[in-house]
N, C-alpha and C. Protein backbone atom coordinates (compact mmCIF):
# COMPACT_ATOMS: atom_id res chain seq x y z
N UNK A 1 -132.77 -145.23 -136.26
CA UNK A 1 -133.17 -145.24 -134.86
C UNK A 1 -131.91 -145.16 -133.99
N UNK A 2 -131.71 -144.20 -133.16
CA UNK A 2 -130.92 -143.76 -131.94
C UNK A 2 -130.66 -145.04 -130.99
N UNK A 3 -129.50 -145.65 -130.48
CA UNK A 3 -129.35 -146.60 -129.41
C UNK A 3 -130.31 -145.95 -128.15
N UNK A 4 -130.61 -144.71 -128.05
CA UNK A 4 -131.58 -143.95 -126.97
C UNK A 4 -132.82 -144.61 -126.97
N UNK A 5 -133.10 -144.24 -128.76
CA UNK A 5 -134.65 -145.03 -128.53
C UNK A 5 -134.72 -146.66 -128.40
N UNK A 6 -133.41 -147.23 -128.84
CA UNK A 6 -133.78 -148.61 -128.56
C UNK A 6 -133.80 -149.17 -127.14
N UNK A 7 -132.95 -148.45 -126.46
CA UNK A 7 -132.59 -149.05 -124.92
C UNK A 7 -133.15 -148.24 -123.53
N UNK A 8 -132.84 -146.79 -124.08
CA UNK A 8 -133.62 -145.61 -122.94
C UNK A 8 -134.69 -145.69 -122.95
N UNK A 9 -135.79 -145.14 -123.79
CA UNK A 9 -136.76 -144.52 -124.32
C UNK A 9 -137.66 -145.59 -123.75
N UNK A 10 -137.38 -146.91 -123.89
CA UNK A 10 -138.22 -147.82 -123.76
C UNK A 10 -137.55 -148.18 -121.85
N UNK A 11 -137.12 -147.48 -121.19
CA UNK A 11 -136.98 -148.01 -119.78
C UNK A 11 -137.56 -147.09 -119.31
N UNK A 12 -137.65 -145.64 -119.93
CA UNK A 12 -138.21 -144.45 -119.26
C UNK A 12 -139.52 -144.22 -119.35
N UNK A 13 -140.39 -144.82 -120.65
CA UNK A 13 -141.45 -144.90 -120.55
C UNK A 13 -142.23 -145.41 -119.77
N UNK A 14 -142.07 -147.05 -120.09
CA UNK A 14 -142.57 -148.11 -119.23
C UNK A 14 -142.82 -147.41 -117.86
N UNK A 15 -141.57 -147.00 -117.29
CA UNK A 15 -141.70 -146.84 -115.78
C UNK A 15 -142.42 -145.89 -115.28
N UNK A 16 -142.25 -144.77 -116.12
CA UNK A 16 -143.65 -143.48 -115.84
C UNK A 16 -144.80 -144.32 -115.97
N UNK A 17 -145.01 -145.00 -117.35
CA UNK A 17 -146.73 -145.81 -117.41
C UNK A 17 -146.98 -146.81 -116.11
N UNK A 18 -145.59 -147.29 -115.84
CA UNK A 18 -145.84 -148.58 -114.78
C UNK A 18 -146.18 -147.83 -112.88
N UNK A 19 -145.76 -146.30 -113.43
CA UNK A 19 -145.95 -145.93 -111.69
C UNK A 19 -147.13 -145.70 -111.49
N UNK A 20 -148.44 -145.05 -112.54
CA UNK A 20 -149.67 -144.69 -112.52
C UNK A 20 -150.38 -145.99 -111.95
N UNK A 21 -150.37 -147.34 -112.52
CA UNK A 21 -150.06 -148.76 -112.37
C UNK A 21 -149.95 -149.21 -110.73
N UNK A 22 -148.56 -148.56 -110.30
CA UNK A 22 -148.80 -149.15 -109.11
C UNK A 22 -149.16 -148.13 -108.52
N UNK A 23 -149.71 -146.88 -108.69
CA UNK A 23 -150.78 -146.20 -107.79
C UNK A 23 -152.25 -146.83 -107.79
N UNK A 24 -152.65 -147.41 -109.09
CA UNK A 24 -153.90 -147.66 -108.54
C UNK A 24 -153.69 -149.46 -107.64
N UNK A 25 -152.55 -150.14 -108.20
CA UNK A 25 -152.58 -151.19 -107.53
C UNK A 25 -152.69 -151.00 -105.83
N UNK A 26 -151.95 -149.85 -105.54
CA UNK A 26 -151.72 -149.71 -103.78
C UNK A 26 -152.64 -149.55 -103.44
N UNK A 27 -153.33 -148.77 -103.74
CA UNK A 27 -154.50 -148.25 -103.72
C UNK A 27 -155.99 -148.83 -103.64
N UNK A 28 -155.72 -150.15 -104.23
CA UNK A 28 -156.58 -151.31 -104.16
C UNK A 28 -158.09 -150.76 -105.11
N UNK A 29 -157.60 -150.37 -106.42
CA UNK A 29 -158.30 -149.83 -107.66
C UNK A 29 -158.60 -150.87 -108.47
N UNK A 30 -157.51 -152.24 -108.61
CA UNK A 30 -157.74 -152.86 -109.57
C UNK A 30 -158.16 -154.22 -108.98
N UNK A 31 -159.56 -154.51 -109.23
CA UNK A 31 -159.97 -155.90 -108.49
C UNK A 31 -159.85 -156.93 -109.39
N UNK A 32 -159.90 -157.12 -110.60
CA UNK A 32 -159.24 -158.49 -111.49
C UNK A 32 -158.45 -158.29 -112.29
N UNK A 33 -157.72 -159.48 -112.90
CA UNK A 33 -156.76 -159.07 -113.92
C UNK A 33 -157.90 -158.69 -115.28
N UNK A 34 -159.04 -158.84 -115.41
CA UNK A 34 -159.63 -158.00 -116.54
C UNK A 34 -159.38 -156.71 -116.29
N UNK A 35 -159.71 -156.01 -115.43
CA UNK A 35 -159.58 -154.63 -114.63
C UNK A 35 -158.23 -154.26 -115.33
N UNK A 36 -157.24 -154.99 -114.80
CA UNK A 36 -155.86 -153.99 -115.00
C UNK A 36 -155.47 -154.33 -116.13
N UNK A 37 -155.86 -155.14 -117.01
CA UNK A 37 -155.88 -155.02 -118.54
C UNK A 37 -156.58 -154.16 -119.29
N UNK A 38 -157.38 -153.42 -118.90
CA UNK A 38 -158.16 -152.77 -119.02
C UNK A 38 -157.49 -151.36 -119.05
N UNK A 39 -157.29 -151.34 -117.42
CA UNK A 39 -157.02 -149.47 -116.96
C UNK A 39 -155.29 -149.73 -117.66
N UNK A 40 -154.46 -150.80 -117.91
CA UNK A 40 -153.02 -150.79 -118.92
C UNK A 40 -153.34 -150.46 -119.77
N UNK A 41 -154.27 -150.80 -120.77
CA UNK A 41 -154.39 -150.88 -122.05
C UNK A 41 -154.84 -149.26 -122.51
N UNK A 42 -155.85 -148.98 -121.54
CA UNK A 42 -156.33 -147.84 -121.63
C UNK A 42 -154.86 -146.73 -121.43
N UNK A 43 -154.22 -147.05 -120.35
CA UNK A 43 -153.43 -145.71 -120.27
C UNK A 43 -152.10 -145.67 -121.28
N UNK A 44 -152.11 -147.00 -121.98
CA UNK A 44 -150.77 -147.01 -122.82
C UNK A 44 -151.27 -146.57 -124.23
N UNK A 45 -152.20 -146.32 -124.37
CA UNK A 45 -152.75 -146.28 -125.70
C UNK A 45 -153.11 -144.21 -125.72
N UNK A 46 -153.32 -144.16 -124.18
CA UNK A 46 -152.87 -142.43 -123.76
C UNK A 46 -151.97 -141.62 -123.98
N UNK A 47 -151.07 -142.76 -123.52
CA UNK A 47 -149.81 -142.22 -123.46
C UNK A 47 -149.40 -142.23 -124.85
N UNK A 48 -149.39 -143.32 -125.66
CA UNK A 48 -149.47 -142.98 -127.17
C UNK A 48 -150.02 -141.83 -127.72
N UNK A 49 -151.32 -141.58 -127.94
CA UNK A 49 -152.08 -140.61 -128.25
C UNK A 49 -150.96 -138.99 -127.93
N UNK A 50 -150.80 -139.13 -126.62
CA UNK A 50 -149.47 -137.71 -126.22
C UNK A 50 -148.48 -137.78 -127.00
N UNK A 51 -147.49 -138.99 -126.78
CA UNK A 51 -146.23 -139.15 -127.76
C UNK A 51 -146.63 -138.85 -128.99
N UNK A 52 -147.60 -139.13 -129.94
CA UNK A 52 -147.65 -138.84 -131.24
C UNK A 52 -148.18 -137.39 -131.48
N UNK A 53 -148.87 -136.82 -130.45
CA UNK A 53 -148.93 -135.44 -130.49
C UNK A 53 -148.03 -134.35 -130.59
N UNK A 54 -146.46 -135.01 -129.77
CA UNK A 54 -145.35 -134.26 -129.73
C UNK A 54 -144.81 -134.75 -131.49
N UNK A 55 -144.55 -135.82 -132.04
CA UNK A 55 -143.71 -136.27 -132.83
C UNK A 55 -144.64 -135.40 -134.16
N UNK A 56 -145.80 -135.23 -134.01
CA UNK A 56 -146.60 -134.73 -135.51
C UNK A 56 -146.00 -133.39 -135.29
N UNK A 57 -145.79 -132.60 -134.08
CA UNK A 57 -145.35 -131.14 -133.94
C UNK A 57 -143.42 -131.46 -134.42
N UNK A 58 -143.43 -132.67 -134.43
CA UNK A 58 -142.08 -132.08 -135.20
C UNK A 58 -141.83 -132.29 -136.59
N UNK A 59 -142.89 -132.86 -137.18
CA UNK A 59 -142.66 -133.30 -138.46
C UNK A 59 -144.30 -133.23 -138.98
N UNK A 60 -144.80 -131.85 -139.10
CA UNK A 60 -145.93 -131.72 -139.54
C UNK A 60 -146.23 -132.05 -141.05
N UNK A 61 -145.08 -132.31 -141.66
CA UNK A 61 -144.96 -132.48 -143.58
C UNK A 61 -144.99 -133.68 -143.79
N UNK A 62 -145.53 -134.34 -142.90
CA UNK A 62 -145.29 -136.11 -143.10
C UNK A 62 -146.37 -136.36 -143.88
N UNK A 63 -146.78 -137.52 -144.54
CA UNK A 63 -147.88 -137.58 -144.85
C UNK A 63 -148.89 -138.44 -143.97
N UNK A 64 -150.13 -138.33 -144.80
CA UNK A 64 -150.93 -139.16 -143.34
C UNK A 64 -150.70 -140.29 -143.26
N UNK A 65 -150.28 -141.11 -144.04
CA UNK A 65 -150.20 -142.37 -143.56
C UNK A 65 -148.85 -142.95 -142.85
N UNK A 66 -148.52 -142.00 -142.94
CA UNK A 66 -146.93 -142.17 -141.84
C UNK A 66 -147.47 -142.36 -140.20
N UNK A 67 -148.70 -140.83 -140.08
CA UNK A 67 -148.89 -141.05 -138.91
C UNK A 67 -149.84 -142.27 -138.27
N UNK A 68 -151.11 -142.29 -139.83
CA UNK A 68 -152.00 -143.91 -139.43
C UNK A 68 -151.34 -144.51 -138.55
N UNK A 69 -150.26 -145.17 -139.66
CA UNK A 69 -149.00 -146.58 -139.33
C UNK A 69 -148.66 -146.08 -137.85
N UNK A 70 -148.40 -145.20 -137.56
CA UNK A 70 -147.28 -144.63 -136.25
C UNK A 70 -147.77 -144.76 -135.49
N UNK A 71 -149.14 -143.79 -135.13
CA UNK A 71 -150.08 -143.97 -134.31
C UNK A 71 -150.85 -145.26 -133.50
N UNK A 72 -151.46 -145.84 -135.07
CA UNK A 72 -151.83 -147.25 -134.63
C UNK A 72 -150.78 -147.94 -133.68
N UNK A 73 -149.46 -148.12 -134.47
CA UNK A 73 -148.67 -149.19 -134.13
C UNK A 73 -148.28 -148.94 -132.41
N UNK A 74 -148.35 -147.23 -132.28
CA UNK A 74 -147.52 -146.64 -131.01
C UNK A 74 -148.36 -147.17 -130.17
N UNK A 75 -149.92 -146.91 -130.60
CA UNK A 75 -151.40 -146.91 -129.59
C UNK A 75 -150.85 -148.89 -129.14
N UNK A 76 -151.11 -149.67 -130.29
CA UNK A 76 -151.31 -151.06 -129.79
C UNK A 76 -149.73 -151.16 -129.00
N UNK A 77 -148.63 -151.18 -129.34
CA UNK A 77 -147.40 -151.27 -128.55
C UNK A 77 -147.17 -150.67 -127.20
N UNK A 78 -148.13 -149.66 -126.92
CA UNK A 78 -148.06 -149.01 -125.54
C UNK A 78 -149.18 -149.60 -124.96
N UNK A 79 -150.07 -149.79 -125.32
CA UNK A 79 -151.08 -150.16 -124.64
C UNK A 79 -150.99 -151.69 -123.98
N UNK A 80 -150.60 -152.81 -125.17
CA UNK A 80 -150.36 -154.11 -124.60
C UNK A 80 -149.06 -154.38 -123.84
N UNK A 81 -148.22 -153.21 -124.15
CA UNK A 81 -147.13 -153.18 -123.03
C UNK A 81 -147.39 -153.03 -121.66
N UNK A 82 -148.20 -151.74 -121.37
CA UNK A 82 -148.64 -151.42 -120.11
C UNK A 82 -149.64 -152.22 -119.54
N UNK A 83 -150.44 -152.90 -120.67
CA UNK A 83 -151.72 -153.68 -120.07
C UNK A 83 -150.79 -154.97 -119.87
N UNK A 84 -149.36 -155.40 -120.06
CA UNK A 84 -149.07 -156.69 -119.50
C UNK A 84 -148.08 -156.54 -117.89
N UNK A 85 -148.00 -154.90 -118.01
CA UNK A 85 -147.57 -155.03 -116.85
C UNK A 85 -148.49 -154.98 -116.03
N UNK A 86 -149.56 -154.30 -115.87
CA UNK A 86 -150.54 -154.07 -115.41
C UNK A 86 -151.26 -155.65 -114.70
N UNK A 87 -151.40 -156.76 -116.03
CA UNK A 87 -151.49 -158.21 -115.42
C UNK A 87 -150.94 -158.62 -114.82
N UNK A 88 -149.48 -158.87 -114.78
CA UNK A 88 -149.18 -159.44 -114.46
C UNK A 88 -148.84 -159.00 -112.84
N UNK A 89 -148.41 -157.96 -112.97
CA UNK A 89 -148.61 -157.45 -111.37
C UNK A 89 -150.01 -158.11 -111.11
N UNK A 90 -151.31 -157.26 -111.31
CA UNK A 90 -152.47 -157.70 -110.63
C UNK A 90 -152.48 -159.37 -110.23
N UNK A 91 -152.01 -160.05 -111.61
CA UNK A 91 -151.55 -161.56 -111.00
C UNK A 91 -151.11 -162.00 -109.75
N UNK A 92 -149.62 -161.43 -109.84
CA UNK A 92 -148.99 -161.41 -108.89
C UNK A 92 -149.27 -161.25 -107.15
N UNK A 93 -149.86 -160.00 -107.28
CA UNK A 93 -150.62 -159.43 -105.76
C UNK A 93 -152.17 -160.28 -105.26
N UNK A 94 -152.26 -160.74 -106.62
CA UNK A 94 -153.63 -161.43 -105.77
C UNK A 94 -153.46 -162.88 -104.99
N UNK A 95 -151.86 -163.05 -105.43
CA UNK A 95 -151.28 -164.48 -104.37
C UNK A 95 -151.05 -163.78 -102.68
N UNK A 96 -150.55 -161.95 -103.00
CA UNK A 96 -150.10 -161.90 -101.91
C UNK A 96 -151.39 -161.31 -100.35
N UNK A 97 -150.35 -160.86 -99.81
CA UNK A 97 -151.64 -160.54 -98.58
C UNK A 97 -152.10 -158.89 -98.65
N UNK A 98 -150.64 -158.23 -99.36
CA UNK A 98 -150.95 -156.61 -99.58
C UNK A 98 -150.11 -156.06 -100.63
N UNK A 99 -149.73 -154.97 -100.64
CA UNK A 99 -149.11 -154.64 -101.78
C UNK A 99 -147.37 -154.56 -101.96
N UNK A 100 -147.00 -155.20 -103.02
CA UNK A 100 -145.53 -155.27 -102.92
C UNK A 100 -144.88 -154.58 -104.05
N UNK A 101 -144.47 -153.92 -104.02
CA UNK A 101 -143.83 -153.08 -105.19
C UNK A 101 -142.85 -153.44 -106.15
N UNK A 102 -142.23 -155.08 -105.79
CA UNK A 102 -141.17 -155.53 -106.09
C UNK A 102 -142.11 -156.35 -107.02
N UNK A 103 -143.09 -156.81 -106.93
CA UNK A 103 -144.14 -157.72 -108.02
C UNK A 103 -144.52 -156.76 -109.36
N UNK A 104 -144.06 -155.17 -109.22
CA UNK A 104 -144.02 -154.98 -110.80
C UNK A 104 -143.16 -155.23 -111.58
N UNK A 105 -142.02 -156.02 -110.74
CA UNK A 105 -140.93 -155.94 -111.88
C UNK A 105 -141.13 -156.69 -113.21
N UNK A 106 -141.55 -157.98 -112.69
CA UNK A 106 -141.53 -159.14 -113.76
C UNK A 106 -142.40 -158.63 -115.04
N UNK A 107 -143.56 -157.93 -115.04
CA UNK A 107 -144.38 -157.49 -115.76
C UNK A 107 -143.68 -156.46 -116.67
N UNK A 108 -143.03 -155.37 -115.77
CA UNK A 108 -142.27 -154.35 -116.26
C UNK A 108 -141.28 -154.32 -117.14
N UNK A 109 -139.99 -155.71 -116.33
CA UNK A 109 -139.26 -155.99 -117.12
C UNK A 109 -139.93 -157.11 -119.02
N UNK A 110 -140.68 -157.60 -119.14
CA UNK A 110 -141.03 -158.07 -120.27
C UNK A 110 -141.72 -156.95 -120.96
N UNK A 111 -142.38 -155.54 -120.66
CA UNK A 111 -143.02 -154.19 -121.25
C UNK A 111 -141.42 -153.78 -121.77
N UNK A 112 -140.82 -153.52 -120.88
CA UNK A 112 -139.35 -152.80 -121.64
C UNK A 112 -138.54 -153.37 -122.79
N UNK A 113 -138.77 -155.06 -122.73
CA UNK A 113 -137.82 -156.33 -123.78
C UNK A 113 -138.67 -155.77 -124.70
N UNK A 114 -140.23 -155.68 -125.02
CA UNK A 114 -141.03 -155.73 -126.00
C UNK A 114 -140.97 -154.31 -126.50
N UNK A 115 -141.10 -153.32 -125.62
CA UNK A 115 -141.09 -151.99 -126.04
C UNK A 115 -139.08 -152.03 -127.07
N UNK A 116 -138.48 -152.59 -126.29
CA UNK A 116 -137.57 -152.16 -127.11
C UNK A 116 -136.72 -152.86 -128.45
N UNK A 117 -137.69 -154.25 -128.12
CA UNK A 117 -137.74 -154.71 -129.81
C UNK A 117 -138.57 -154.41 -130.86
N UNK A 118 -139.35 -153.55 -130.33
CA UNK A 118 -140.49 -152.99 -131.11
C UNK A 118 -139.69 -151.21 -131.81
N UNK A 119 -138.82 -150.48 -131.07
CA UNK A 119 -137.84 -149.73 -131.39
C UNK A 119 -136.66 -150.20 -132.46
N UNK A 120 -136.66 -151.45 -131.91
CA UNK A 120 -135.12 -152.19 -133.15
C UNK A 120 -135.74 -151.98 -134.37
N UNK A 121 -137.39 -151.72 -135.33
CA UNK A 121 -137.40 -151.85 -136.23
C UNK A 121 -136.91 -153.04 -136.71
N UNK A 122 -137.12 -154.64 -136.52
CA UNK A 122 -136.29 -155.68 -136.52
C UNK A 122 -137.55 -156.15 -137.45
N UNK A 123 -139.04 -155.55 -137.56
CA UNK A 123 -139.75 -155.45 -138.71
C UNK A 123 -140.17 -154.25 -139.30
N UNK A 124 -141.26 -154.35 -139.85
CA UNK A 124 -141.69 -153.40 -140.73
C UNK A 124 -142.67 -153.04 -139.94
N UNK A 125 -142.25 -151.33 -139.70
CA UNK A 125 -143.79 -151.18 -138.63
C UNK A 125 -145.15 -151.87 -138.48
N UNK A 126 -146.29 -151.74 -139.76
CA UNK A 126 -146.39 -152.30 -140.33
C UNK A 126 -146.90 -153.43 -139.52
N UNK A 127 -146.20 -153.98 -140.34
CA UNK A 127 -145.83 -155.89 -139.89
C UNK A 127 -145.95 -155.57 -138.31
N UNK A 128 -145.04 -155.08 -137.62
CA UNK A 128 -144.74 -155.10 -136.13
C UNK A 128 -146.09 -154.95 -135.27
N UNK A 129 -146.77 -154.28 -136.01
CA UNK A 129 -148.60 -153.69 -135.24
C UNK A 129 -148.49 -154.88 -135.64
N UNK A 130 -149.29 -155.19 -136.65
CA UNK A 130 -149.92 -156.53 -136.58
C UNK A 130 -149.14 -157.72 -135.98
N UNK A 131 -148.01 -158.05 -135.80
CA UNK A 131 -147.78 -159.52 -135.33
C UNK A 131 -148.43 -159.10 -133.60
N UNK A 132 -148.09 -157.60 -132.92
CA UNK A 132 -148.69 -157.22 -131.15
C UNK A 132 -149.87 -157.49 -131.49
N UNK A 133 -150.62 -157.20 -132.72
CA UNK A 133 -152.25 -157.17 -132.73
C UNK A 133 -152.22 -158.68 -132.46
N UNK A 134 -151.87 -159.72 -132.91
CA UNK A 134 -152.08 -160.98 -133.00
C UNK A 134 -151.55 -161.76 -131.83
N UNK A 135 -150.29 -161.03 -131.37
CA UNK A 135 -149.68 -162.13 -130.19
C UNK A 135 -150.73 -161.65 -128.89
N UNK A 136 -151.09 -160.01 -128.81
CA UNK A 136 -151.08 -159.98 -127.45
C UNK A 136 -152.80 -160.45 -127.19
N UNK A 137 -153.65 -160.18 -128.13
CA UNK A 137 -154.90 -161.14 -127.96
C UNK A 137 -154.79 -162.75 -127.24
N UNK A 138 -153.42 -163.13 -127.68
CA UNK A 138 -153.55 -164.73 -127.17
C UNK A 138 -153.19 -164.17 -125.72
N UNK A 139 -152.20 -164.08 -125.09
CA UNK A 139 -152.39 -163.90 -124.31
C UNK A 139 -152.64 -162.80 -123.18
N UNK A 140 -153.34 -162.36 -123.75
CA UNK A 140 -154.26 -161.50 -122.52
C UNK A 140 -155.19 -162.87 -122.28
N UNK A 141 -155.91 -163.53 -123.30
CA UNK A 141 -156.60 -164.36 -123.31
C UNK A 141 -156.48 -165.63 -121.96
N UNK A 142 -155.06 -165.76 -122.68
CA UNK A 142 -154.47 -167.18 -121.44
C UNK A 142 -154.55 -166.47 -120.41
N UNK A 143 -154.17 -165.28 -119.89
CA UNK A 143 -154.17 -164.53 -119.14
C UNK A 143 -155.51 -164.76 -118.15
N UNK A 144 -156.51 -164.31 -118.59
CA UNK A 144 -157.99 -164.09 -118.12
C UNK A 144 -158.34 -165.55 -118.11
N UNK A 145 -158.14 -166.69 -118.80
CA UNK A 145 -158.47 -167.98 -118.72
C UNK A 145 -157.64 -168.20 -117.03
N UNK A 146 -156.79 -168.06 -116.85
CA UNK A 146 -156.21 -168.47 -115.73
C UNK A 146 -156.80 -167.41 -114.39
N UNK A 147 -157.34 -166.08 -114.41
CA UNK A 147 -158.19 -165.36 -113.55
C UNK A 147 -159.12 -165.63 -113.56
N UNK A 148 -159.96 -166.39 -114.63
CA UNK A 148 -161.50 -167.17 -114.50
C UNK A 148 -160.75 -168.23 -113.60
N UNK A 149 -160.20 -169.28 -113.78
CA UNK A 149 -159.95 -170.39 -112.68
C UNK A 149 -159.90 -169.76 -111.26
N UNK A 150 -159.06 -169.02 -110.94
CA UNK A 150 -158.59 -168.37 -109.75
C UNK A 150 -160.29 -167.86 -109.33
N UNK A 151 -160.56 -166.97 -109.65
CA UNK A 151 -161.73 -166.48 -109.44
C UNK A 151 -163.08 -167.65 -108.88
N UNK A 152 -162.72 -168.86 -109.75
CA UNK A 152 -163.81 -170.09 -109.52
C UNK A 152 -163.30 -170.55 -108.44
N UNK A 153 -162.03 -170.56 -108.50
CA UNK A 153 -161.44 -171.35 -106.54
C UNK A 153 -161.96 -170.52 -105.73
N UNK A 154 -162.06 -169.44 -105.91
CA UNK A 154 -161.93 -168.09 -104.75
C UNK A 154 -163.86 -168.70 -104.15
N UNK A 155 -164.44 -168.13 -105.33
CA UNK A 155 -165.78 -168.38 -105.21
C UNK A 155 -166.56 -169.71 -105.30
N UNK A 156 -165.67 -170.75 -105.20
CA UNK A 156 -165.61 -172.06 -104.59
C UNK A 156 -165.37 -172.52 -103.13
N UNK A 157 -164.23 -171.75 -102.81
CA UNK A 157 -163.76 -172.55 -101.42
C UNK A 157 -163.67 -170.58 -100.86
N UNK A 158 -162.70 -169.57 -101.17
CA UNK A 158 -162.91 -168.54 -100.41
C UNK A 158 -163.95 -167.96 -99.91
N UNK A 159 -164.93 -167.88 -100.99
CA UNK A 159 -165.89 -166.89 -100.73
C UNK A 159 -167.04 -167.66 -99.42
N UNK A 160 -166.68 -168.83 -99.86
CA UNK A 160 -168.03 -169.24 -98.79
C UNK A 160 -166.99 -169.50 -97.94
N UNK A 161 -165.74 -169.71 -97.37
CA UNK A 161 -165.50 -169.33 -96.06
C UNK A 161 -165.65 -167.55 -95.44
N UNK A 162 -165.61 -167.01 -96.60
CA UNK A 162 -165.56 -165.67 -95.84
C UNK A 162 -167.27 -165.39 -95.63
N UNK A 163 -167.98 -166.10 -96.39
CA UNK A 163 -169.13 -165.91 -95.76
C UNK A 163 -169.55 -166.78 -94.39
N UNK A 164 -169.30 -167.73 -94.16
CA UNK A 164 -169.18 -168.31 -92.85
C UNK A 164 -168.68 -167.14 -91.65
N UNK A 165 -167.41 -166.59 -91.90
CA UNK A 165 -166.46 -166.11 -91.06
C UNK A 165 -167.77 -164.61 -90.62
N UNK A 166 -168.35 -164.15 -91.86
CA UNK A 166 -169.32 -163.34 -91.68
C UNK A 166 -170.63 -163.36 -90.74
């Protein structure tokens, strides 16, 4: 593996996946953090699907289970990458009053640490799908446990003031 793919590859991606991200955030597309775990997960697992389309055109003699492993691992590593930036922004903006562009960082910057320890090969592909299969279930989980609370305040104390105000 190229110092490119460990350090570039993984800043240049992210940020193309993370701008689609904050188009629909500005845009006011994504109404919970289920939502933008959702439309992340969905577009990183896209964007996989493309990347492995280019990499099979360069190495059509591989065998299939090179690409299984590749694929899978690319699909879950892009997808829970983008779907945590995707949260954690949506997190983020639902404290604020409108949209801030500076609230993708935090999300962004932990997609790029992960995307590019996931490049170090520091496991066995392999291995590497499965430990994302296993970590990022927990927390998306904690994730959405803490947007159910938020959501119960909102529709506790917000919603029936904004229905008053109505």
């Amino acid at each position: 593996i190229t110092p490119y793919a460990r350090y570039v590859a993984p800043v240049i991606e992210e940020v193309l996946k993370a701008l689609y991200i904050v188009w629909l955030l500005s845009r006011n597309k994504v109404g919970f953090v289920v939502d933008a775990a959702i439309y992340g997960f969905a577009l990183g697992t896209g964007f996989a699907f493309l990347e492995n389309l280019y990499y099979v055109n360069l190495r059509p003699d591989a065998h299939i289970w090179i690409w299984v492993v590749r694929g899978f691992g690319t699909a879950v590593m892009h997808g829970a990458a983008t779907a945590i930036v995707a949260m954690v922004a949506r997190t983020l903006h639902n404290r604020a009053t409108s949209f801030r562009p500076h609230l993708m960082l935090p999300g962004l910057a932990v997609a790029i640490v992960l995307h590019s320890l996931y490049n170090h090969l520091l496991l066995q592909p392999l291995l590497a799908t499965a430990v994302i299969a296993m970590v990022f279930p927990w927390l998306a989980s904690a994730v959405f446990q803490q947007s159910e609370r938020d959501t119960k305040s909102w529709l506790g104390t917000g919603f029936d003031m904004d229905q008053e105000l109505l």
